[in-house]
C-alpha atoms as a PDB file:
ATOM      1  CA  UNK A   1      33.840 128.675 122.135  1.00  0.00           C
ATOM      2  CA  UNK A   2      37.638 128.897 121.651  1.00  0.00           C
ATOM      3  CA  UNK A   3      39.527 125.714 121.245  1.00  0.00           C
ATOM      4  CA  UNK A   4      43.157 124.463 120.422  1.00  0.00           C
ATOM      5  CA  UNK A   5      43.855 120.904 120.019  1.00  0.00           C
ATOM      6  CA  UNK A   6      47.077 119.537 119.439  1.00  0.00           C
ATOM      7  CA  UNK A   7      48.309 116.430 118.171  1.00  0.00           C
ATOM      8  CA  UNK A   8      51.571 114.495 117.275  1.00  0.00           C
ATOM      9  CA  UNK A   9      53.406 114.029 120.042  1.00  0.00           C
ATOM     10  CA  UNK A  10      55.173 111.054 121.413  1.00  0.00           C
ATOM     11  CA  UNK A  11      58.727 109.720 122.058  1.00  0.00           C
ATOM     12  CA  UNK A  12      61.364 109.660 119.392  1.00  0.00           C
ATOM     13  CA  UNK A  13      65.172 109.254 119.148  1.00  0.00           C
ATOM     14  CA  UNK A  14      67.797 111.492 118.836  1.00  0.00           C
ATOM     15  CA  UNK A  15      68.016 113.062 115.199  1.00  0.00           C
ATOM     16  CA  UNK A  16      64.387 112.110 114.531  1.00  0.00           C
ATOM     17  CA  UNK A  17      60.925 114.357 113.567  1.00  0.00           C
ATOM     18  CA  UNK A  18      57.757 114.542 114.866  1.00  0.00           C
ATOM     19  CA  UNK A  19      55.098 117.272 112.774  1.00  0.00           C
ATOM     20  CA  UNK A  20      52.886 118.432 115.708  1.00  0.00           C
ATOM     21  CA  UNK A  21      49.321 119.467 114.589  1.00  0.00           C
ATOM     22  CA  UNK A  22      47.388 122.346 116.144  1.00  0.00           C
ATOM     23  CA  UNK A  23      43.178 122.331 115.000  1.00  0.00           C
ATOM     24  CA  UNK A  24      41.530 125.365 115.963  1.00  0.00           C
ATOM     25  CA  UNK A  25      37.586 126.389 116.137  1.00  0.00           C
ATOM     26  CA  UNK A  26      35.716 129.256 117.683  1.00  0.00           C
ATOM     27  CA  UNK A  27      37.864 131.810 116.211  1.00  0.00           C
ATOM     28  CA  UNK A  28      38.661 133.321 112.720  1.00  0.00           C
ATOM     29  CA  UNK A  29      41.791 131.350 112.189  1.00  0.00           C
ATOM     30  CA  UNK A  30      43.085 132.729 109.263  1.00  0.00           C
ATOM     31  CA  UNK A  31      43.028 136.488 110.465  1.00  0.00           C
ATOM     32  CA  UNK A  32      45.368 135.600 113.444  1.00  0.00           C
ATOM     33  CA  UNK A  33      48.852 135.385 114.413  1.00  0.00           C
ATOM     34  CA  UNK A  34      49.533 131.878 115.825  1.00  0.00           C
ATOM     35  CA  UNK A  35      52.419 130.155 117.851  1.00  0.00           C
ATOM     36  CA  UNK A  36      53.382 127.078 119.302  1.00  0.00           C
ATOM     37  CA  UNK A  37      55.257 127.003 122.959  1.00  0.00           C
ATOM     38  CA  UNK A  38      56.573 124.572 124.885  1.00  0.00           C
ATOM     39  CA  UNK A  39      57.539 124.598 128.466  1.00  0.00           C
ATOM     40  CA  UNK A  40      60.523 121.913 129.799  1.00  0.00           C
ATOM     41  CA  UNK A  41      60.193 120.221 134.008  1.00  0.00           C
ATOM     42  CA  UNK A  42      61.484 123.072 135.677  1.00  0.00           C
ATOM     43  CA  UNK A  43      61.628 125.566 133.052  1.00  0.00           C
ATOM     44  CA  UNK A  44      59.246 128.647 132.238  1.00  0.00           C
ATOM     45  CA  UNK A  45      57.573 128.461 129.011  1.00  0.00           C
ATOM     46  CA  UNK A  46      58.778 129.751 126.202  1.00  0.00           C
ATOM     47  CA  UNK A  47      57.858 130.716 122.554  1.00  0.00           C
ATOM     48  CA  UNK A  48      59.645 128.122 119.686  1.00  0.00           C
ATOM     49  CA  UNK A  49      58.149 129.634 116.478  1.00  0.00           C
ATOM     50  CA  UNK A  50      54.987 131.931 115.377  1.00  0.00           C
ATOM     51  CA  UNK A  51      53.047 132.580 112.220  1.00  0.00           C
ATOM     52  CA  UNK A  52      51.326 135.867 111.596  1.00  0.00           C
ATOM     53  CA  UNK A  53      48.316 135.701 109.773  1.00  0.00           C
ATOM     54  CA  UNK A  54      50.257 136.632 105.871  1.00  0.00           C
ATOM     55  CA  UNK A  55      52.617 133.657 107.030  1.00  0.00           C
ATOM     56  CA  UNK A  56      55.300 135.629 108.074  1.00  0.00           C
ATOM     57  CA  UNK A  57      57.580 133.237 110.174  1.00  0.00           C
ATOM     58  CA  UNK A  58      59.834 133.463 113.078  1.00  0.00           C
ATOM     59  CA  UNK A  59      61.647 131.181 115.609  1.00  0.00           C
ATOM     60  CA  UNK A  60      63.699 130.798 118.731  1.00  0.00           C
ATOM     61  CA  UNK A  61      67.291 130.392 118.312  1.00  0.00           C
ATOM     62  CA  UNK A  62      67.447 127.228 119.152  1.00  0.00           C
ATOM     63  CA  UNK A  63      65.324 126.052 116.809  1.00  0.00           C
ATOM     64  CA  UNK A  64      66.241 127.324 113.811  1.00  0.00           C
ATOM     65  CA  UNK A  65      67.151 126.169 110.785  1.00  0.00           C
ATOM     66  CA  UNK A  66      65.588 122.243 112.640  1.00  0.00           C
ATOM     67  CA  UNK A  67      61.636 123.531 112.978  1.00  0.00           C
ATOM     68  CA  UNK A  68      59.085 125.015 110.584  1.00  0.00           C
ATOM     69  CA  UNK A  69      55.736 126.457 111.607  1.00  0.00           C
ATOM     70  CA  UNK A  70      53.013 126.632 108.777  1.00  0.00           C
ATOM     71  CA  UNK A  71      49.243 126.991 108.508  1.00  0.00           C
ATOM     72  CA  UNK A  72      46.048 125.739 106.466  1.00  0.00           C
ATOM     73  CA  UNK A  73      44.063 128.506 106.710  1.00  0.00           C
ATOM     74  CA  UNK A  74      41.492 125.949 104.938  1.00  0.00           C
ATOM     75  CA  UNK A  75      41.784 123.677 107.843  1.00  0.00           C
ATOM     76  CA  UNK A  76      42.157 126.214 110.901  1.00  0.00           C
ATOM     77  CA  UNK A  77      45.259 124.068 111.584  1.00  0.00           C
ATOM     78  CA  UNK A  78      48.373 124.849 112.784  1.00  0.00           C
ATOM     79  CA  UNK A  79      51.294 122.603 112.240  1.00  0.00           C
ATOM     80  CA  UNK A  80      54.456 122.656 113.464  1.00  0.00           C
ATOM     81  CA  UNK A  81      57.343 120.455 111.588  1.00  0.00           C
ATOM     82  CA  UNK A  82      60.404 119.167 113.994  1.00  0.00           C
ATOM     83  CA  UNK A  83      63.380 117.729 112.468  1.00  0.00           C
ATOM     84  CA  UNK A  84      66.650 116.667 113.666  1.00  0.00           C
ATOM     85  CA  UNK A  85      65.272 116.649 117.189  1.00  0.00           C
ATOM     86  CA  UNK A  86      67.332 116.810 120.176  1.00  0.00           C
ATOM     87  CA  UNK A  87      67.064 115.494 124.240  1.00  0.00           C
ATOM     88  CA  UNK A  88      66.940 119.305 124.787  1.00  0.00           C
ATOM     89  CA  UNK A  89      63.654 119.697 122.901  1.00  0.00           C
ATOM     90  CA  UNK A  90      62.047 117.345 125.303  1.00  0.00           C
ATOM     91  CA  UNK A  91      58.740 119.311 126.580  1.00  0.00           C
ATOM     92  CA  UNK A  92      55.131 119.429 126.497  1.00  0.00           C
ATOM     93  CA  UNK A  93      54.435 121.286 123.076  1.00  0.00           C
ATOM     94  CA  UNK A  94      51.360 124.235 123.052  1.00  0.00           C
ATOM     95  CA  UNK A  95      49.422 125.840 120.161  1.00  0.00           C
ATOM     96  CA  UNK A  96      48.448 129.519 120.810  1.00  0.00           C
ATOM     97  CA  UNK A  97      46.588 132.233 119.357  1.00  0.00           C
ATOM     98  CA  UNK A  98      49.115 134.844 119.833  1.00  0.00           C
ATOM     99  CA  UNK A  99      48.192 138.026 122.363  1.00  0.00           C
ATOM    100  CA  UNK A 100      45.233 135.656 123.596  1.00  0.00           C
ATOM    101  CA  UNK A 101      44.590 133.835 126.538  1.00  0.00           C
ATOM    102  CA  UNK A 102      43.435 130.824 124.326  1.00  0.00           C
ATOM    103  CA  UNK A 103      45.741 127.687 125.092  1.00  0.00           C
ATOM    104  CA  UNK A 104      45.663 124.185 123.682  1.00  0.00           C
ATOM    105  CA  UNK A 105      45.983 121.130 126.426  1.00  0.00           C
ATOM    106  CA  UNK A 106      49.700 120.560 125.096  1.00  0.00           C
ATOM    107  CA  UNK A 107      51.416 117.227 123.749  1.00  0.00           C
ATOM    108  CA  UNK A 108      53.695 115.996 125.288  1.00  0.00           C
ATOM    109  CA  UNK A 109      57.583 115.649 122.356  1.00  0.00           C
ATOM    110  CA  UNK A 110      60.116 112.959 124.200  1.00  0.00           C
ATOM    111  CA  UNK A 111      63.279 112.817 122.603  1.00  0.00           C
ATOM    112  CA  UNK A 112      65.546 109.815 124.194  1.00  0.00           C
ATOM    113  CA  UNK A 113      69.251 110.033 123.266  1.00  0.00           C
END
């Protein structure tokens, strides 16, 4: 069956990176767009950056320039590279297989100022 698991969470200061890894099984990875999410206390979740399956890239606006999604199609993993991290990218952090209803369990990215 489908699965997503992520890994690489944890806490980290202000200005600091974290490289979040998404493994995936039970699907053909490599023909598949892929995203990760992340969804603050309170807040709706929403979509920080997505791979299509020629690596074509694209991110939220507030990420920019600070993340970078990539892919190992040789791995079926996912990763997603964090830099410069801020108190506002505290959230739990999910891998997708975009247009799917296939969800990782999430990871949970603290950033303390």
């Amino acid at each position: 069956q489908v699965q997503l698991v992520e890994s690489g969470g944890g806490l980290v200061q202000a200005g600091g990176s974290l490289r979040l890894a998404c493994a995936a099984s039970g699907f053909i990875f490599r023909m598949k767009a892929m995203g990760w999410y992340r969804q603050a206390p309170g807040k709706q979740r929403e979509l920080v950056a997505q791979i299509s399956k020629a690596h074509k890239t694209d991110y939220a606006d507030s990420v920019k320039g600070r993340f970078t999604i990539s892919r190992d199609n040789a791995k079926n993993t996912v990763y997603l590279q964090m830099n410069s991290l801020k108190p506002e990218d505290t959230a739990v952090y999910y891998c997708t297989w975009l247009d799917s209803a296939y969800w990782g369990q999430g990871t949970q990215v603290t950033v303390s100022s």
